[in-house]
N, C-alpha and C. Protein backbone atom coordinates (compact mmCIF):
# COMPACT_ATOMS: atom_id res chain seq x y z
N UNK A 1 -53.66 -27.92 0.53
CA UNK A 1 -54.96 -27.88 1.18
C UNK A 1 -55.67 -26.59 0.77
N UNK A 2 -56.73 -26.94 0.87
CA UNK A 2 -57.48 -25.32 -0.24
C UNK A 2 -57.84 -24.67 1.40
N UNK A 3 -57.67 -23.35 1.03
CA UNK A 3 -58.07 -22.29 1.99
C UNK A 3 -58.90 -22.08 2.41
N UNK A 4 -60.29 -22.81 1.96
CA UNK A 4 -61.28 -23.10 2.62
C UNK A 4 -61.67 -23.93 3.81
N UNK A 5 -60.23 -24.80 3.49
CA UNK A 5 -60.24 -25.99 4.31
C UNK A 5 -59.76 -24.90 5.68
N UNK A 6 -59.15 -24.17 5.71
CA UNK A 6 -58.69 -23.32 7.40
C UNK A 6 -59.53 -22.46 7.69
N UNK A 7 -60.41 -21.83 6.95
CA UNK A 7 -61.46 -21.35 7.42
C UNK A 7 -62.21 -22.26 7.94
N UNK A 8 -62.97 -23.17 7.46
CA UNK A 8 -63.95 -24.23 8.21
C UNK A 8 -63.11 -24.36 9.41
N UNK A 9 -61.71 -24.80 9.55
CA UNK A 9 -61.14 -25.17 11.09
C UNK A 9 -61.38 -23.83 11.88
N UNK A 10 -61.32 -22.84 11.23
CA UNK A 10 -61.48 -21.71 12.25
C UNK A 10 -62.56 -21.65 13.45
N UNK A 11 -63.40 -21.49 12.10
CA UNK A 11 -65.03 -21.73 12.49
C UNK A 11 -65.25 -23.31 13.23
N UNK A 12 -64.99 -24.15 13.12
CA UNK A 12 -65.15 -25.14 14.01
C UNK A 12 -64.43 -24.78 15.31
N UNK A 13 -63.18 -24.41 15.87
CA UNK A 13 -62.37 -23.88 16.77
C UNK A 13 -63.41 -22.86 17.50
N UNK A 14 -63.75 -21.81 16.98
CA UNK A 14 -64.73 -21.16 17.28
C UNK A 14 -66.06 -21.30 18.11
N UNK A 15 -66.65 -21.97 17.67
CA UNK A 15 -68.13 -22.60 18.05
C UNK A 15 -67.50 -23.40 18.74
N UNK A 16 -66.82 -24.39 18.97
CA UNK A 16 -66.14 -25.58 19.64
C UNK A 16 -65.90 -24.41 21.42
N UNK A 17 -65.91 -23.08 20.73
CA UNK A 17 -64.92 -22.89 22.38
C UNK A 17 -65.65 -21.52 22.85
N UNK A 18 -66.64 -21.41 22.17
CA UNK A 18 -67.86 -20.09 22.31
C UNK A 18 -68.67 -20.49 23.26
N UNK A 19 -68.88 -21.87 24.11
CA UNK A 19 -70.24 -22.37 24.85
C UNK A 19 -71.40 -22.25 24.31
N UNK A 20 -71.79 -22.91 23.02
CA UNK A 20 -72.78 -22.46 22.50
C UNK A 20 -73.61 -23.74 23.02
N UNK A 21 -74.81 -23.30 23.02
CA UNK A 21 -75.95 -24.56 23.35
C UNK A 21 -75.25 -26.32 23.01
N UNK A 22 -74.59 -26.08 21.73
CA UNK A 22 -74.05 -27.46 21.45
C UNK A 22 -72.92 -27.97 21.59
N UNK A 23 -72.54 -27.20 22.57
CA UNK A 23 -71.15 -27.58 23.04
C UNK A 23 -70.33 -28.34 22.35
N UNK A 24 -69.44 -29.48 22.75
CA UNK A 24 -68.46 -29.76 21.75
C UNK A 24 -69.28 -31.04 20.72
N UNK A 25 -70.27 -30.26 20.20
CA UNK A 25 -70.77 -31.27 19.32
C UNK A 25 -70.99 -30.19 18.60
N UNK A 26 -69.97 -30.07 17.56
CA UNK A 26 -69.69 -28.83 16.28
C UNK A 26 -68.66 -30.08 15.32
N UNK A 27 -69.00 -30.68 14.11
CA UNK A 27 -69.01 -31.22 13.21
C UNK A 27 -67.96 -30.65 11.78
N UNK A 28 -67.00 -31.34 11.42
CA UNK A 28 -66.59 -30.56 10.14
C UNK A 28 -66.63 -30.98 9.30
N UNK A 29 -67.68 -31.72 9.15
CA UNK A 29 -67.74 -33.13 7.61
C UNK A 29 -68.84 -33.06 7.13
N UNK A 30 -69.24 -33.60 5.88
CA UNK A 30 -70.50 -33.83 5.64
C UNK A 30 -71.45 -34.82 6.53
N UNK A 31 -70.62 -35.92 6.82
CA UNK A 31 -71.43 -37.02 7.58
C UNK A 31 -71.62 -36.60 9.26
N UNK A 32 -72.74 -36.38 9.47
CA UNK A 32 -73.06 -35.96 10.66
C UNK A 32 -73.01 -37.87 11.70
N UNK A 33 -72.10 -37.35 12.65
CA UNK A 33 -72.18 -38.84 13.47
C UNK A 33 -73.33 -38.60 14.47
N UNK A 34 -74.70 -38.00 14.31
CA UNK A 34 -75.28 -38.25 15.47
C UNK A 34 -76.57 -38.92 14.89
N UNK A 35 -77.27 -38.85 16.44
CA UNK A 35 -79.08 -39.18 15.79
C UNK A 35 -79.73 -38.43 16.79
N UNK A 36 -81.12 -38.43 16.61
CA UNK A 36 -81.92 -37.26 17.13
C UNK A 36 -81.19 -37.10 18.82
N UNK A 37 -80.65 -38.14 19.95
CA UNK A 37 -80.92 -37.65 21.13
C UNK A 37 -79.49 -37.01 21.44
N UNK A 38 -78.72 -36.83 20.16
CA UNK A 38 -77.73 -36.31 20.15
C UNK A 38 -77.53 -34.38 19.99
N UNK A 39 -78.82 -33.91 19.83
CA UNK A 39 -78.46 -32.43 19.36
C UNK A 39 -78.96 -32.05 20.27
N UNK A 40 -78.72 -30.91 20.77
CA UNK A 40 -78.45 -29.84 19.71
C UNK A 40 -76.75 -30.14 19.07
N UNK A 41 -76.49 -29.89 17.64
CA UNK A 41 -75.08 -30.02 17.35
C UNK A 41 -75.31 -29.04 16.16
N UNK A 42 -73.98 -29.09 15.73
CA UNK A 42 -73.34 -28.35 14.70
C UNK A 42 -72.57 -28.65 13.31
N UNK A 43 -73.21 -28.37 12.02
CA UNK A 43 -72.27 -29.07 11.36
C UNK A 43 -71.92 -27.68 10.57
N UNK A 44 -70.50 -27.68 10.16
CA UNK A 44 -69.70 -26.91 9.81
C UNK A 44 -68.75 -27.44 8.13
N UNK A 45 -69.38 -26.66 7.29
CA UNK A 45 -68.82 -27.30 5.60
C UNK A 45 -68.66 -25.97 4.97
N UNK A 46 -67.68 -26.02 4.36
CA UNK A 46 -66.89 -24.58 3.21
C UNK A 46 -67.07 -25.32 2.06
N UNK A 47 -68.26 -25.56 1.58
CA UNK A 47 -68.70 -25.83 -0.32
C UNK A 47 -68.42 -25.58 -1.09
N UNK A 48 -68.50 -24.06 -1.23
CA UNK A 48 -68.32 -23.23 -2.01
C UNK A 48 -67.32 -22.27 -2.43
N UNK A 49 -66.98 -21.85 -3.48
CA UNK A 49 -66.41 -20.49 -3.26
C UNK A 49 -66.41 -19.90 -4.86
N UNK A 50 -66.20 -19.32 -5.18
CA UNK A 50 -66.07 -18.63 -6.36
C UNK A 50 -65.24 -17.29 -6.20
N UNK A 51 -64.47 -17.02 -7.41
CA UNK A 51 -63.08 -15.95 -8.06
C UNK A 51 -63.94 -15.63 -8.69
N UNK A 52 -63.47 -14.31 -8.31
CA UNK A 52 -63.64 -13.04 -9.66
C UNK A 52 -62.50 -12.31 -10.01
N UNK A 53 -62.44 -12.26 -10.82
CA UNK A 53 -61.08 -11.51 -11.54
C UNK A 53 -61.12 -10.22 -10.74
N UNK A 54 -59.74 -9.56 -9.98
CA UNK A 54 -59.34 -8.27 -9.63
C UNK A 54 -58.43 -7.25 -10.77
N UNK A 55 -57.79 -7.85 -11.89
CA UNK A 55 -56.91 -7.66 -13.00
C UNK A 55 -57.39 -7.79 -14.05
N UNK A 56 -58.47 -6.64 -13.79
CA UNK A 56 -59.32 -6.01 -15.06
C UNK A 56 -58.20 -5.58 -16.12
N UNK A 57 -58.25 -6.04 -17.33
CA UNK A 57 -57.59 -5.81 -18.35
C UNK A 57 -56.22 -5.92 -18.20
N UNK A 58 -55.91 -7.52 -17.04
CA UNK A 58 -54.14 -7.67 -17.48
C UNK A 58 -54.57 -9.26 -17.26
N UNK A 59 -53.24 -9.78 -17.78
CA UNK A 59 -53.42 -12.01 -17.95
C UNK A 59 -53.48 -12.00 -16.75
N UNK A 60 -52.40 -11.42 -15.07
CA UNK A 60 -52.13 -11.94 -14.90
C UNK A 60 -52.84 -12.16 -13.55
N UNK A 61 -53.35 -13.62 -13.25
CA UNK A 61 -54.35 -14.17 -12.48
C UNK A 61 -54.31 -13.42 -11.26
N UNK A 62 -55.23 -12.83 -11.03
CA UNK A 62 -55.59 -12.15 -9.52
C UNK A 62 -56.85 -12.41 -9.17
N UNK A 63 -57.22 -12.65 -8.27
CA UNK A 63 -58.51 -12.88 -7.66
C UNK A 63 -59.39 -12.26 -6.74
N UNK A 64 -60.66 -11.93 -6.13
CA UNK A 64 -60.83 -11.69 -4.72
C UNK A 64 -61.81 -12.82 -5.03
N UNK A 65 -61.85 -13.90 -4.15
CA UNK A 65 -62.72 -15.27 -3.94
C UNK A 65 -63.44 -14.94 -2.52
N UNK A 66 -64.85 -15.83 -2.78
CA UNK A 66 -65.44 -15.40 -2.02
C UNK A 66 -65.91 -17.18 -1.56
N UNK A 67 -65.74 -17.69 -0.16
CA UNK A 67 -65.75 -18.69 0.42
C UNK A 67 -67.39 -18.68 0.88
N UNK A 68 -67.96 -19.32 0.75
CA UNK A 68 -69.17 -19.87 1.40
C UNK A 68 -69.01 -21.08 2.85
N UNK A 69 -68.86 -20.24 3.85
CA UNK A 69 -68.91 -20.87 4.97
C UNK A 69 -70.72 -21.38 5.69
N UNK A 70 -70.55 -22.40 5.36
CA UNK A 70 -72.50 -22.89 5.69
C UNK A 70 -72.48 -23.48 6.94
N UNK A 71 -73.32 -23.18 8.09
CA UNK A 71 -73.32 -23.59 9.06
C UNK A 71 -74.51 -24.01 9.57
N UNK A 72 -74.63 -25.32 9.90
CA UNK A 72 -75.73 -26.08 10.16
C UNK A 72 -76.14 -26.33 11.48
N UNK A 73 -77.38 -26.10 12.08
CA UNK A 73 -77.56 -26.50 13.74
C UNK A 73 -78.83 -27.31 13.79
N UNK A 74 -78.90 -28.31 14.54
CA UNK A 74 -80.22 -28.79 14.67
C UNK A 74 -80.42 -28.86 16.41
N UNK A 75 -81.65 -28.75 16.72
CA UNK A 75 -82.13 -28.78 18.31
C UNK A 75 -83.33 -29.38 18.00
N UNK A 76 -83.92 -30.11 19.73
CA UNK A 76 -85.25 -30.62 19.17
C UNK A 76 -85.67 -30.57 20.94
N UNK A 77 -87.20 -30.52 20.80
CA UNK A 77 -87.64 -30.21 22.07
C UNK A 77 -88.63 -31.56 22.49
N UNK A 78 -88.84 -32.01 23.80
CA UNK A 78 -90.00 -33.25 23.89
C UNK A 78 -91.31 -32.42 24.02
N UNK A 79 -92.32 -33.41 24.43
CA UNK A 79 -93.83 -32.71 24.58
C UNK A 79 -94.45 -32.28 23.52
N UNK A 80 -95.61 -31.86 24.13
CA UNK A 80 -96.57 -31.76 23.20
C UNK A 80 -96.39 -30.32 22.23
N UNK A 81 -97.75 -29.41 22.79
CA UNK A 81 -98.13 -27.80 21.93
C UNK A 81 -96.73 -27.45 22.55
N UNK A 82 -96.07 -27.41 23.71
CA UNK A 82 -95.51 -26.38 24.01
C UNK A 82 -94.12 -26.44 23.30
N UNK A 83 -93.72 -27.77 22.51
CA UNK A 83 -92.57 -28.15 22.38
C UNK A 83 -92.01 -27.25 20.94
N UNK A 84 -93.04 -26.93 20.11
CA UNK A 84 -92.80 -26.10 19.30
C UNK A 84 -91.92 -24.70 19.64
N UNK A 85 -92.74 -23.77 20.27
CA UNK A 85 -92.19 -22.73 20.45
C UNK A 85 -91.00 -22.87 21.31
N UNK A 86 -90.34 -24.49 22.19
CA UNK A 86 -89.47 -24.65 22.92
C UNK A 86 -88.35 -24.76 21.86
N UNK A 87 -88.61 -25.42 20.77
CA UNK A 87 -87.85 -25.67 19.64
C UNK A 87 -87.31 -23.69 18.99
N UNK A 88 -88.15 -23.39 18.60
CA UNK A 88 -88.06 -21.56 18.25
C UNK A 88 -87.30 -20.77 19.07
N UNK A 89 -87.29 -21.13 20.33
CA UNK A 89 -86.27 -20.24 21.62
C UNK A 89 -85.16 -20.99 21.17
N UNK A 90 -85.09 -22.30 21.31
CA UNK A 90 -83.76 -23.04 20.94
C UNK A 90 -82.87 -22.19 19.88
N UNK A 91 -83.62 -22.37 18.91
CA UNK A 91 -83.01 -22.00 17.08
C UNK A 91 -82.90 -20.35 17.25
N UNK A 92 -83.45 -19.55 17.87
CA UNK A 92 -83.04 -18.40 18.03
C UNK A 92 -82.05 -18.23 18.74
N UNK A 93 -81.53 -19.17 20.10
CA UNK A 93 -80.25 -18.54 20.87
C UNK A 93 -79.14 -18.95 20.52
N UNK A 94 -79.66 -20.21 19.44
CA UNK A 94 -78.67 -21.02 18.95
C UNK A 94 -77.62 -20.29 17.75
N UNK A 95 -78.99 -19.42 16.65
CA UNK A 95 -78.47 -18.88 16.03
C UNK A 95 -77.46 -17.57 16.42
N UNK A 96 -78.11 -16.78 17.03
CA UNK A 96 -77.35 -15.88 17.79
C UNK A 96 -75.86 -16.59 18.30
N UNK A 97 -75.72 -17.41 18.79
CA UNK A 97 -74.65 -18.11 19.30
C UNK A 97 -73.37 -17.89 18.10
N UNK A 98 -74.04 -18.73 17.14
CA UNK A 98 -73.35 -19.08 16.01
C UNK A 98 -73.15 -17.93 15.39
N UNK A 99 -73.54 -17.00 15.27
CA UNK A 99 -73.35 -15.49 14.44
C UNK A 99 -72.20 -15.29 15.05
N UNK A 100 -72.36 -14.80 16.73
CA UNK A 100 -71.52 -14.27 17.19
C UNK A 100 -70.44 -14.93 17.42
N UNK A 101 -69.98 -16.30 17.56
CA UNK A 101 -68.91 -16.83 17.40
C UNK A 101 -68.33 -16.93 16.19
N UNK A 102 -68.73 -17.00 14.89
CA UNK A 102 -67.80 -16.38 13.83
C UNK A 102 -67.73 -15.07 13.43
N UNK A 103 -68.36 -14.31 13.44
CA UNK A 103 -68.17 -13.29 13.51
C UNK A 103 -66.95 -12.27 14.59
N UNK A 104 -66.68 -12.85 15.58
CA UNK A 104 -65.76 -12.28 16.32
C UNK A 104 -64.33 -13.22 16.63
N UNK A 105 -64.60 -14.22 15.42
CA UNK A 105 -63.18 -15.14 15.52
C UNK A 105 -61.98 -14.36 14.76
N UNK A 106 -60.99 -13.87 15.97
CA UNK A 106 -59.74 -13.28 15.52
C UNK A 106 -59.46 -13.92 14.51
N UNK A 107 -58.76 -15.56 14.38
CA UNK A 107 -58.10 -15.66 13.99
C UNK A 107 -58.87 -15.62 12.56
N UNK A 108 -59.68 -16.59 12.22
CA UNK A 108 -61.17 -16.34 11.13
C UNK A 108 -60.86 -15.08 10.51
N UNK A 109 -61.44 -13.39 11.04
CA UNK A 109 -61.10 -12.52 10.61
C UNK A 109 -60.02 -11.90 10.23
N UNK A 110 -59.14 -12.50 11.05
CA UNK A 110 -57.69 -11.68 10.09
C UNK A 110 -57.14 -12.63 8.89
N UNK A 111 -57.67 -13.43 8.42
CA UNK A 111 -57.63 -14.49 7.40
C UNK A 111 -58.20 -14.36 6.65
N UNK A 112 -58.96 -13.04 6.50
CA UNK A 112 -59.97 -12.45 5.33
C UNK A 112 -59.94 -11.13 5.13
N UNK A 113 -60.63 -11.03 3.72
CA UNK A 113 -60.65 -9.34 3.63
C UNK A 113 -61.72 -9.00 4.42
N UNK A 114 -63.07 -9.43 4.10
CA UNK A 114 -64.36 -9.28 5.05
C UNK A 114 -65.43 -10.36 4.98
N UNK A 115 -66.30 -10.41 6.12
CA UNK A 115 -67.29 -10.46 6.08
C UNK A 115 -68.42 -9.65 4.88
N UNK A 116 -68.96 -10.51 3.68
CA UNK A 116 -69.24 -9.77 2.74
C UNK A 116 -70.83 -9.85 2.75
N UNK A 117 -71.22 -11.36 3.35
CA UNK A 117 -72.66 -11.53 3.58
C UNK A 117 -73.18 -12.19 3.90
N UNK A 118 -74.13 -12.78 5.28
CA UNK A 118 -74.76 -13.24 5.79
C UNK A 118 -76.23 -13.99 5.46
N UNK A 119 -76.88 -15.06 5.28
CA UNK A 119 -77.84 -15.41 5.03
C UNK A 119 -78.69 -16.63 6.17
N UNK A 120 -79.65 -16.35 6.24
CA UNK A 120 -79.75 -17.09 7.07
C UNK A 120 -81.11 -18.52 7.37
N UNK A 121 -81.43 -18.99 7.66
CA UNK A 121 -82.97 -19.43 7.34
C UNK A 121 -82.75 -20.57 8.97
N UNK A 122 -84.40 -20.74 9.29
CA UNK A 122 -84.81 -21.35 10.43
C UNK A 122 -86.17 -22.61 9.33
N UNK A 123 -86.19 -24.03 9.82
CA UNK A 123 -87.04 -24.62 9.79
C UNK A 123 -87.35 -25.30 10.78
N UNK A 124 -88.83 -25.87 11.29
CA UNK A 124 -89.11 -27.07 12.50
C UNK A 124 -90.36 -27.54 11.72
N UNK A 125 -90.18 -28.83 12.33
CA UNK A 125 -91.10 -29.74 11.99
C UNK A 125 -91.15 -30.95 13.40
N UNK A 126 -92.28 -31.62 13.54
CA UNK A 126 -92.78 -31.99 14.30
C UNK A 126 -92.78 -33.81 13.97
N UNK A 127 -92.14 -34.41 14.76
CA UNK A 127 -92.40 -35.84 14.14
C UNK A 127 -92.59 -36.32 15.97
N UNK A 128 -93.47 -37.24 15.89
CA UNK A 128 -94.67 -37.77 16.62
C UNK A 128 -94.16 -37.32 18.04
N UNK A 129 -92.99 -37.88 18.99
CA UNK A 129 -93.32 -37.19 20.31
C UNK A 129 -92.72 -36.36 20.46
N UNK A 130 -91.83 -35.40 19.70
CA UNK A 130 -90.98 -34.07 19.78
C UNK A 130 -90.99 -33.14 18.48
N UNK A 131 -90.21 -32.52 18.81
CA UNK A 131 -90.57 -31.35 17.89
C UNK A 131 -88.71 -31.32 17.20
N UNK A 132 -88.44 -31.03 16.23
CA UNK A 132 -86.71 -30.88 16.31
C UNK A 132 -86.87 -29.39 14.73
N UNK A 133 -85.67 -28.74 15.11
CA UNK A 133 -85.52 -27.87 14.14
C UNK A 133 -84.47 -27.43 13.57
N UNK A 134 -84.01 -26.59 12.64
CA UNK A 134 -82.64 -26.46 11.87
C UNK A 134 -82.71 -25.45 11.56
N UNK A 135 -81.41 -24.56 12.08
CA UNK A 135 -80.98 -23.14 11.51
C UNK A 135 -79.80 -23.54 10.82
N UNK A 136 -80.06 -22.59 9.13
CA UNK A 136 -78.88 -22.74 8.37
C UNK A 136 -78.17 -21.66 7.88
N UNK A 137 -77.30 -20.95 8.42
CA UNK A 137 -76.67 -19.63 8.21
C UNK A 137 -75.35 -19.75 7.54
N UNK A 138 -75.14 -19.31 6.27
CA UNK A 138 -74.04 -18.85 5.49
C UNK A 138 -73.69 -17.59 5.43
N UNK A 139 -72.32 -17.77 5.21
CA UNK A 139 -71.18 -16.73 5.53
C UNK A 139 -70.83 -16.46 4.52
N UNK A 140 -70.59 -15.10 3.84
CA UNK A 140 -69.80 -15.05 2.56
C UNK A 140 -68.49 -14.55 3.01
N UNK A 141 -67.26 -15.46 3.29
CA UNK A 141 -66.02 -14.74 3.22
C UNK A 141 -65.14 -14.11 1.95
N UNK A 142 -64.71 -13.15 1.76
CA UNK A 142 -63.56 -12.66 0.79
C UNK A 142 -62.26 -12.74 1.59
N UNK A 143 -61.53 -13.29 0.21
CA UNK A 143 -60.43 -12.97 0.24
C UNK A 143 -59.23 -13.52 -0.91
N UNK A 144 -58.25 -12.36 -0.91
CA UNK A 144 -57.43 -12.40 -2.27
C UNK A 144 -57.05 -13.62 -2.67
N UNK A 145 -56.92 -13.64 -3.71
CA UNK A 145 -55.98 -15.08 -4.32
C UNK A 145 -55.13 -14.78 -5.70
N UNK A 146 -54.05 -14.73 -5.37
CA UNK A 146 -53.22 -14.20 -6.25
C UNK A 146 -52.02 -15.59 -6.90
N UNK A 147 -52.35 -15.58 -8.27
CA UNK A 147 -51.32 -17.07 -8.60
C UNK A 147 -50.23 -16.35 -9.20
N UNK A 148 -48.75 -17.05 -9.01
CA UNK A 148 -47.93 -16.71 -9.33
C UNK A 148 -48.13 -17.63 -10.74
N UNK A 149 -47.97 -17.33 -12.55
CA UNK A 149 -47.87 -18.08 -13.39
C UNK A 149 -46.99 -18.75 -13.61
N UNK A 150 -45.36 -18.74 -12.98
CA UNK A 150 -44.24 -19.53 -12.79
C UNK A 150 -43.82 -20.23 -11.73
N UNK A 151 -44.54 -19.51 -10.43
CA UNK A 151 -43.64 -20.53 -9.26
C UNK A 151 -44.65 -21.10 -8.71
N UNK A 152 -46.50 -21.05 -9.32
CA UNK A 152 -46.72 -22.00 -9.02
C UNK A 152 -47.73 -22.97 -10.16
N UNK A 153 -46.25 -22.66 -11.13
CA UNK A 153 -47.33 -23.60 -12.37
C UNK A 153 -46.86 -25.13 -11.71
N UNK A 154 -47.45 -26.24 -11.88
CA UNK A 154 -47.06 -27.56 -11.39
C UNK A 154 -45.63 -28.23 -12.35
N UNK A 155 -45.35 -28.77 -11.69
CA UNK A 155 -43.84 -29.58 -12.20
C UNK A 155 -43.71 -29.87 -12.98
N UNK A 156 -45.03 -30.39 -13.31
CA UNK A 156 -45.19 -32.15 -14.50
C UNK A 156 -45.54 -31.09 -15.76
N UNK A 157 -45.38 -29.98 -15.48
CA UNK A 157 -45.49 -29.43 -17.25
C UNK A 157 -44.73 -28.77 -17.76
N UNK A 158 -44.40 -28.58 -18.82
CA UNK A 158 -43.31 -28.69 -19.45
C UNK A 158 -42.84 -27.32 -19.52
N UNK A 159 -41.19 -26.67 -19.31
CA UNK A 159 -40.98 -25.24 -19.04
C UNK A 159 -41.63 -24.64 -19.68
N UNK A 160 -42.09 -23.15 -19.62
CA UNK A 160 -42.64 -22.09 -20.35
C UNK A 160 -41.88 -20.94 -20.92
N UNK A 161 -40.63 -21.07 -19.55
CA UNK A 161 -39.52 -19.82 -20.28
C UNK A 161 -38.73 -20.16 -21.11
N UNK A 162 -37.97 -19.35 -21.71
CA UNK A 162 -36.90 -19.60 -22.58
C UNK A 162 -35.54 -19.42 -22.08
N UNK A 163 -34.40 -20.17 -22.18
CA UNK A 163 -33.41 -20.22 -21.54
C UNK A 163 -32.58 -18.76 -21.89
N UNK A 164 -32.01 -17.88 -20.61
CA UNK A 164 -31.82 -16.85 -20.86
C UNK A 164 -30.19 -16.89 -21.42
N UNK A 165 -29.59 -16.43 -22.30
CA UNK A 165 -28.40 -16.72 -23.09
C UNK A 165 -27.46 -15.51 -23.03
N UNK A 166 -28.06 -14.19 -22.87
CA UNK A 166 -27.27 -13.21 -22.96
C UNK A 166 -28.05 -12.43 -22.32
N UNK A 167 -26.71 -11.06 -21.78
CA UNK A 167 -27.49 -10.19 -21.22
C UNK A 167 -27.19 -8.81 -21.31
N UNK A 168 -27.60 -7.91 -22.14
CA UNK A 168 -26.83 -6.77 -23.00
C UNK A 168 -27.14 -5.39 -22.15
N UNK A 169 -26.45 -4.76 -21.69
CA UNK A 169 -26.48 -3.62 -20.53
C UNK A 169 -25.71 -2.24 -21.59
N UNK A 170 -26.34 -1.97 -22.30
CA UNK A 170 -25.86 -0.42 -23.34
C UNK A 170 -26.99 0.70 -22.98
N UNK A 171 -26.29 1.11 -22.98
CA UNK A 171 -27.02 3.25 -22.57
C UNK A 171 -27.18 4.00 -23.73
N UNK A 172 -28.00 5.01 -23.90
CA UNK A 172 -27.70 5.67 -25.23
C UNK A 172 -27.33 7.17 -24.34
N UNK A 173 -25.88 7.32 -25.04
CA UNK A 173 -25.42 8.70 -24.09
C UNK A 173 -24.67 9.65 -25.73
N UNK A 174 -25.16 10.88 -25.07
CA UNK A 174 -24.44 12.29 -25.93
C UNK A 174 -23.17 11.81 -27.09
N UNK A 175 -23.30 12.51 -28.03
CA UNK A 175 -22.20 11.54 -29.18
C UNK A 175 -20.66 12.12 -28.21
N UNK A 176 -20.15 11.72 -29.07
CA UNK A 176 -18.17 11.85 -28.06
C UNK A 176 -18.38 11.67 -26.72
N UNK A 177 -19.09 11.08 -26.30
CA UNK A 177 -18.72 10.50 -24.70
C UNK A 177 -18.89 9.16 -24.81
N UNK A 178 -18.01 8.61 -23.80
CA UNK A 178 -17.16 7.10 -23.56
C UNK A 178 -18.82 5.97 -23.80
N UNK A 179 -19.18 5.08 -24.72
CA UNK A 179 -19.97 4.19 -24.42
C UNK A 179 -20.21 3.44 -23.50
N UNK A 180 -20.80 3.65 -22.17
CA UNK A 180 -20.67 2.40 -21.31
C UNK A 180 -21.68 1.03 -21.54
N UNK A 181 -21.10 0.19 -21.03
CA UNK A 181 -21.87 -0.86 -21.48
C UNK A 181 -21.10 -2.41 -20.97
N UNK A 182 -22.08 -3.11 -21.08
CA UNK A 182 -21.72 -4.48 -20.30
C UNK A 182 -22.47 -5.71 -21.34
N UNK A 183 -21.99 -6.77 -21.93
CA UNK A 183 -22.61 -7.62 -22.16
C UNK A 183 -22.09 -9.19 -21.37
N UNK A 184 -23.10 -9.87 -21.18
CA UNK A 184 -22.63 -11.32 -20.13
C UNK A 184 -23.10 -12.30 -21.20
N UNK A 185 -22.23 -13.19 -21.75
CA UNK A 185 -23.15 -14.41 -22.10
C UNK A 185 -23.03 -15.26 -21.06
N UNK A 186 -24.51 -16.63 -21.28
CA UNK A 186 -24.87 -17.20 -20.16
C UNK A 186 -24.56 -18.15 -20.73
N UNK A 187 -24.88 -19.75 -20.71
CA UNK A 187 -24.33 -19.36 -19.15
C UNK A 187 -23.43 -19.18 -18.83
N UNK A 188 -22.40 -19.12 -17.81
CA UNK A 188 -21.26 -18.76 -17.55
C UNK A 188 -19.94 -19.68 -17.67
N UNK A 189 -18.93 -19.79 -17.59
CA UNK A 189 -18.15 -21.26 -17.94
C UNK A 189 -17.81 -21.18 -16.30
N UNK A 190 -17.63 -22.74 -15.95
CA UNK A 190 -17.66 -23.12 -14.81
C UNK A 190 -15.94 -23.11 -14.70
């Protein structure tokens, strides 16, 4: 399961148990199960992520990856003029909500190096007797990713090492003193 996938559970866990305006209608899929008289809700998706090499000038794969946690809210208000700015209080406490519940998720944060960057955006629009709107705030998480090139190359391909056959243990010591030294051939007889 990719590591993005436990961050999104975090963050769903989170908002799920923060009391945010949308109570337990916080989402972890693309397919949102509601329709308008269903929100305010939450949808919660890890898209993204991108590695950057940490092992400047060596093969061997190191990473710090950076997760794009995107978090989606919609609210919608009835009435007329006033329903607009009812919609704007919404998406502001909503957002606030949502900041502060990932942002202070233990478990979330100790599952990362940091919080690297925040983005955020508000839209509303007006369709005939209400008003409904959407805050969309992304998260940039870091954190290491380090591949082992042997224990976790996959099965199905074919060895890379070479079978080890001998194993020669000689010192280089002062002339007239005793040579120590050990040689093992492998493999061993059973």
């Amino acid at each position: 399961m990719p590591y993005r996938a436990t961050l999104r559970g975090y963050a769903v866990a989170a908002l799920q148990g923060s009391a945010t305006l949308a109570g337990q209608s916080v989402f972890p899929s693309a397919d949102w199960p509601t329709v308008d008289p269903d929100y305010p809700a939450i949808l919660v998706q890890c898209y993204r992520e991108k590695k950057e090499s940490r092992a400047k000038g060596s093969q061997i794969p190191q990473f710090i990856a950076t997760a794009v946690l995107a978090v989606t809210a919609r609210v919608k208000a009835t009435g007329g003029a006033e329903a607009g700015p009812n919609v704007q209080m919404l998406l502001d406490e909503l957002e606030d909500q949502i900041f502060l519940a990932i942002t202070t998720c233990q478990p979330l944060l100790q599952s990362i190096q940091r919080v690297s960057w925040v983005d955020s955006d508000q839209e509303i629009s007006a369709k005939s007797q209400y008003h409904a709107g959407e805050v969309r705030i992304n998260f940039g998480l870091e954190f290491p990713v380090d591949v082992d090139p042997l224990g976790d190359r996959p099965a199905a391909l074919p060895s890379i090492t070479a079978p080890l056959k001998e194993v020669d243990l000689t010192w280089t010591v002062p002339q007239g003193t005793p040579q120590p030294g050990l040689v093992i051939d492998l493999p061993q007889p059973e």
